[in-house]
Protein backbone atom coordinates (compact mmCIF):
# COMPACT_ATOMS: atom_id res chain seq x y z
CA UNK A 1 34.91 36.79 48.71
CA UNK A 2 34.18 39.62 46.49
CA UNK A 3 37.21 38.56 44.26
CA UNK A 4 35.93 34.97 43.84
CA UNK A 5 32.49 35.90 42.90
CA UNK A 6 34.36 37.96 40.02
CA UNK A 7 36.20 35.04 39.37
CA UNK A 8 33.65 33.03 38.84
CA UNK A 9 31.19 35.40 36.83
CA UNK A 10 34.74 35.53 34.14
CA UNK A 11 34.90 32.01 34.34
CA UNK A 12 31.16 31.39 33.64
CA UNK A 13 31.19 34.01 30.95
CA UNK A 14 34.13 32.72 29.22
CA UNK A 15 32.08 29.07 29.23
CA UNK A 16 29.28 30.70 27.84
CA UNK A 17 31.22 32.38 25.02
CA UNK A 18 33.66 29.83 23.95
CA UNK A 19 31.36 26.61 22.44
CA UNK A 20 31.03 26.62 18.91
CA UNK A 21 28.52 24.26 17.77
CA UNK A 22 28.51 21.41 16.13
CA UNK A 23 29.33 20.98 13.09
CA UNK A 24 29.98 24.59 12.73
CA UNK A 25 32.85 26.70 12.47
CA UNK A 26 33.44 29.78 14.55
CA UNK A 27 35.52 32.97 13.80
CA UNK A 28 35.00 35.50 16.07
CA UNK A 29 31.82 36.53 16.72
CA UNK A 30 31.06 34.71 13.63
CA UNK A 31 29.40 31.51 13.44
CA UNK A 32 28.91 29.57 9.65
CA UNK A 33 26.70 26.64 9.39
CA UNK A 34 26.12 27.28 5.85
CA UNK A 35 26.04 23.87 3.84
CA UNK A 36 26.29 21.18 6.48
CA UNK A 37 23.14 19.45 5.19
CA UNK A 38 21.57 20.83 8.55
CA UNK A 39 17.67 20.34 8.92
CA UNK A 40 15.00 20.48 11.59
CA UNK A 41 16.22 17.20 13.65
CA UNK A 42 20.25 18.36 13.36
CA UNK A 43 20.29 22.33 13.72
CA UNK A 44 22.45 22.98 17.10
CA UNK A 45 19.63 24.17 19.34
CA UNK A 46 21.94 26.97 20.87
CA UNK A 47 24.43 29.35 20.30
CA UNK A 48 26.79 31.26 21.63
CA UNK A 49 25.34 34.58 23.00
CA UNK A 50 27.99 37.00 21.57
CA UNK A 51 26.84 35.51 18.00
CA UNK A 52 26.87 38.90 15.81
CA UNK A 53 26.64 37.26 12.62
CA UNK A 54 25.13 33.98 11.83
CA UNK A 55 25.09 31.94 8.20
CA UNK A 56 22.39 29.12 8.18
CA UNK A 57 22.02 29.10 4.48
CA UNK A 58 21.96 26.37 1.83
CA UNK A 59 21.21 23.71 4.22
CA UNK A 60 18.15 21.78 4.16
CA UNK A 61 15.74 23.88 6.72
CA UNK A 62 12.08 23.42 6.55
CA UNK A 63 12.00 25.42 10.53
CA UNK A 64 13.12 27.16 12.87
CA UNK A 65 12.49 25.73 16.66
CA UNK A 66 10.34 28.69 18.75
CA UNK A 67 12.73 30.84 20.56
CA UNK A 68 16.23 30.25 18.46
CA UNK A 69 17.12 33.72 17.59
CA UNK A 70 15.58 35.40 20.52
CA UNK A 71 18.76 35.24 23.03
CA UNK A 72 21.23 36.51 20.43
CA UNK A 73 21.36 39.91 21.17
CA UNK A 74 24.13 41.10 19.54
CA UNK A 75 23.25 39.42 16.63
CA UNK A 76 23.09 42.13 13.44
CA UNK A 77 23.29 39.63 9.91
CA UNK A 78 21.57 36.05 9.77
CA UNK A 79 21.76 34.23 6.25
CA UNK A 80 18.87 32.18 5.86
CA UNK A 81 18.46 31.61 1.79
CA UNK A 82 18.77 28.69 -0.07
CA UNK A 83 16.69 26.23 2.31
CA UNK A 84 13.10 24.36 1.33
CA UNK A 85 10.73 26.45 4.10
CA UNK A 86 7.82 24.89 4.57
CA UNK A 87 5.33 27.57 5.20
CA UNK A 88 2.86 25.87 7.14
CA UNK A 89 2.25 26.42 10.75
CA UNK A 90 5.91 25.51 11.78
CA UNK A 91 6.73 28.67 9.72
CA UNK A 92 5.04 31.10 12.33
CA UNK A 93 8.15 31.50 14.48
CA UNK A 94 10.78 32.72 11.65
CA UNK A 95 7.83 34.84 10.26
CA UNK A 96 7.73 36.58 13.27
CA UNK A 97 11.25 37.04 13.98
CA UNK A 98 11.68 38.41 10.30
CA UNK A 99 9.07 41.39 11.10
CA UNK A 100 10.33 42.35 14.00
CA UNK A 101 14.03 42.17 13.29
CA UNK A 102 15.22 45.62 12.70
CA UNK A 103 15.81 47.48 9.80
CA UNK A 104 18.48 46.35 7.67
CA UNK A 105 18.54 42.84 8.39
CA UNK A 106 17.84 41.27 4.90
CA UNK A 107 15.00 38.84 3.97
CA UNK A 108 15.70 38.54 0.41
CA UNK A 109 15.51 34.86 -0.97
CA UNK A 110 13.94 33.73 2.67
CA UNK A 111 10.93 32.03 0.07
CA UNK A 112 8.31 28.94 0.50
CA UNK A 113 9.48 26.24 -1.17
CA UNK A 114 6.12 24.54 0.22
CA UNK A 115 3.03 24.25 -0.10
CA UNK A 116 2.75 24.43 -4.11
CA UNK A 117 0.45 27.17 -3.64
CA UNK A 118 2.83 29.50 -1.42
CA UNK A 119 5.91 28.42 -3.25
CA UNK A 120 8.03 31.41 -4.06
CA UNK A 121 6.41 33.63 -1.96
CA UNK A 122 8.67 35.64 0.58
CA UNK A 123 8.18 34.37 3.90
CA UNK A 124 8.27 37.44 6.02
CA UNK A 125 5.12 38.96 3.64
CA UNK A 126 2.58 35.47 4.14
CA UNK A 127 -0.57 36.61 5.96
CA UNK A 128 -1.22 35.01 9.00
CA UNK A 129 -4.46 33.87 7.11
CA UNK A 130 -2.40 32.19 4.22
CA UNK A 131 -0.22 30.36 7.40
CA UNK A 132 -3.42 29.27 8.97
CA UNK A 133 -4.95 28.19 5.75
CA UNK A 134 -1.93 26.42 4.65
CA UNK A 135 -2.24 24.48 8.47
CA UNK A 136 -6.06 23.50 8.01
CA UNK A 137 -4.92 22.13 4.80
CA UNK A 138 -2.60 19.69 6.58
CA UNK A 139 -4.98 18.95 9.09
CA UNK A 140 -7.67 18.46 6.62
CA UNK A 141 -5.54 15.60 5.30
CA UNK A 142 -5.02 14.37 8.18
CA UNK A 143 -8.82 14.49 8.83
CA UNK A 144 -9.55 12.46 5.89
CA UNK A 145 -6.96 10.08 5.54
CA UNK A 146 -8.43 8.91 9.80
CA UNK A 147 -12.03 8.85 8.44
CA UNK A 148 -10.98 6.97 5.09
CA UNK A 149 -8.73 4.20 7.83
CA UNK A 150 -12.04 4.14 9.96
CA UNK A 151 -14.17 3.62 7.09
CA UNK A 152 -12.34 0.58 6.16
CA UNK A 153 -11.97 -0.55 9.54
CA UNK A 154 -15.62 -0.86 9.82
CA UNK A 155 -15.83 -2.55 6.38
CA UNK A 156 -13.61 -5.30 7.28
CA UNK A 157 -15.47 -5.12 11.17
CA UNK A 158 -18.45 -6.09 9.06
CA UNK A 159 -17.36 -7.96 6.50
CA UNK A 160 -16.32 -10.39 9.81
CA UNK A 161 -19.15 -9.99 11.19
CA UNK A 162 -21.31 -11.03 8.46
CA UNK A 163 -18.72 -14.46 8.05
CA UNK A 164 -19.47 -15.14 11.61
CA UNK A 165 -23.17 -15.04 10.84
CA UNK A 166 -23.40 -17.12 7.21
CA UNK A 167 -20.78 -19.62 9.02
CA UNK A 168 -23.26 -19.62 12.47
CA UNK A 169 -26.46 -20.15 10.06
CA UNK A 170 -24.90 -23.22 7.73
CA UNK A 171 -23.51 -24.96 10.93
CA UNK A 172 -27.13 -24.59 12.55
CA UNK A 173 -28.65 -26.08 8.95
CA UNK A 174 -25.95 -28.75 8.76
CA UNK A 175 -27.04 -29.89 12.34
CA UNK A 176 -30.26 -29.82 12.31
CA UNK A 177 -29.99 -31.65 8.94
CA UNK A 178 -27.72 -34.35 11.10
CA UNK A 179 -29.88 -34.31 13.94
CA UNK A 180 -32.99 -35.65 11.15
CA UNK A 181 -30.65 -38.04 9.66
CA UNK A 182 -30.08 -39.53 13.27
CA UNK A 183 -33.61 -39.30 14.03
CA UNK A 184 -34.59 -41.17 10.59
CA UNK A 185 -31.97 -43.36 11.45
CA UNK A 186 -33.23 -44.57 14.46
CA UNK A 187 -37.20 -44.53 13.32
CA UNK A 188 -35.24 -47.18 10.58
CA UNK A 189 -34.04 -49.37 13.17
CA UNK A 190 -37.00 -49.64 15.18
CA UNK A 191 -39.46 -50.49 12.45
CA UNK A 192 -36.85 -52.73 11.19
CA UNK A 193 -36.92 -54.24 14.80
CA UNK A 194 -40.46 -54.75 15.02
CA UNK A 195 -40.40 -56.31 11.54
CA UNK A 196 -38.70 -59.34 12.85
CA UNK A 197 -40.12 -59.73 16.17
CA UNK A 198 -43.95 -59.57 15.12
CA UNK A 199 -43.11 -63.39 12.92
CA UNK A 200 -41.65 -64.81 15.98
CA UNK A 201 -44.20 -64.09 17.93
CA UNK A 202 -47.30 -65.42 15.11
CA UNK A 203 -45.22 -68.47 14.87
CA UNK A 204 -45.04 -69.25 18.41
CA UNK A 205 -48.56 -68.47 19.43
């Protein structure tokens, strides 16, 4: 019993170990996804947990997902230069990993390609202020463009509306124009009535 449980802890280890993502390539302990044209939606979200070194530049990264680095233990160089950052709020996770990796881990060329106002800047030295501002910006956008939508909603809203009414007042003018006509109509036909019957009636009496 003892030597199956052994057997299956190697087997389950070796499963863990062996995968190399796709569409990287694997040498070792070494895993390269350098230049695949790998972005947010693509990026292999695992990897294998022996991963000592790991090469993620020149690819087209705006973020990391939460929690991607965190399992890699063993992991002592990670290339992350050469991709557009976006240093918003998605940016909070890889500036956190980048002060707390330990020394000698390099951050060099890890810059903001975006917002205009953070581009350049080195991602591990933002301020959480400069994050949070760079977030409210976003939002504020998003803010205005919904009020700007709702504003014209309710334009159009009322500029129904006030069809509706104009259409509602001429239909009430045109009938109770018809309803006179019909009325003078009628008054027409009965004094034209009584115009012929009054002679008929002289003559005979």
């Amino acid at each position: 019993m003892k030597g199956l449980h052994l057997l299956c802890l190697l087997i389950f280890g070796v499963q863990v170990s062996l995968p190399c993502p796709n569409p990287c390539s694997c040498h070792g302990s070494q895993v390269d996804c350098s230049s695949r044209f790998l972005n947010s939606s693509n990026l292999p979200s695992v990897f294998p947990a022996g991963t000592t070194e790991l090469r993620l530049h020149n690819n087209r990264l705006t973020t990391l997902p939460n929690g991607l680095l965190d399992k890699l233990s063993s992991l002592h160089e990670v290339s992350l230069h050469g991709n557009p950052w976006t240093c918003d709020c998605g940016v909070l996770y890889l500036r956190a990993w980048l002060r707390r990796r330990p020394v000698g881990r390099p951050s060099a060329h890890i810059n903001c390609s975006s917002p205009t106002r953070l581009r350049g800047r080195l991602v591990e030295y933002l301020t959480e202020q400069e994050v949070l501002d760079s977030c409210h910006y976003w939002y504020c956008d998003l803010a205005l463009t919904s009020q700007a939508l709702l504003f014209v909603f309710v334009l159009v809203q009322a500029a129904l509306l006030t069809g509706v009414i104009v259409f509602l007042r001429r239909f009430e003018k045109l009938s109770r124009e018809a309803r006179r006509t019909k009325e003078e109509s009628l008054t027409e036909g009965e004094a034209q009535r009584d115009s012929v019957v009054l002679p008929l009636t002289d003559r005979s009496s």
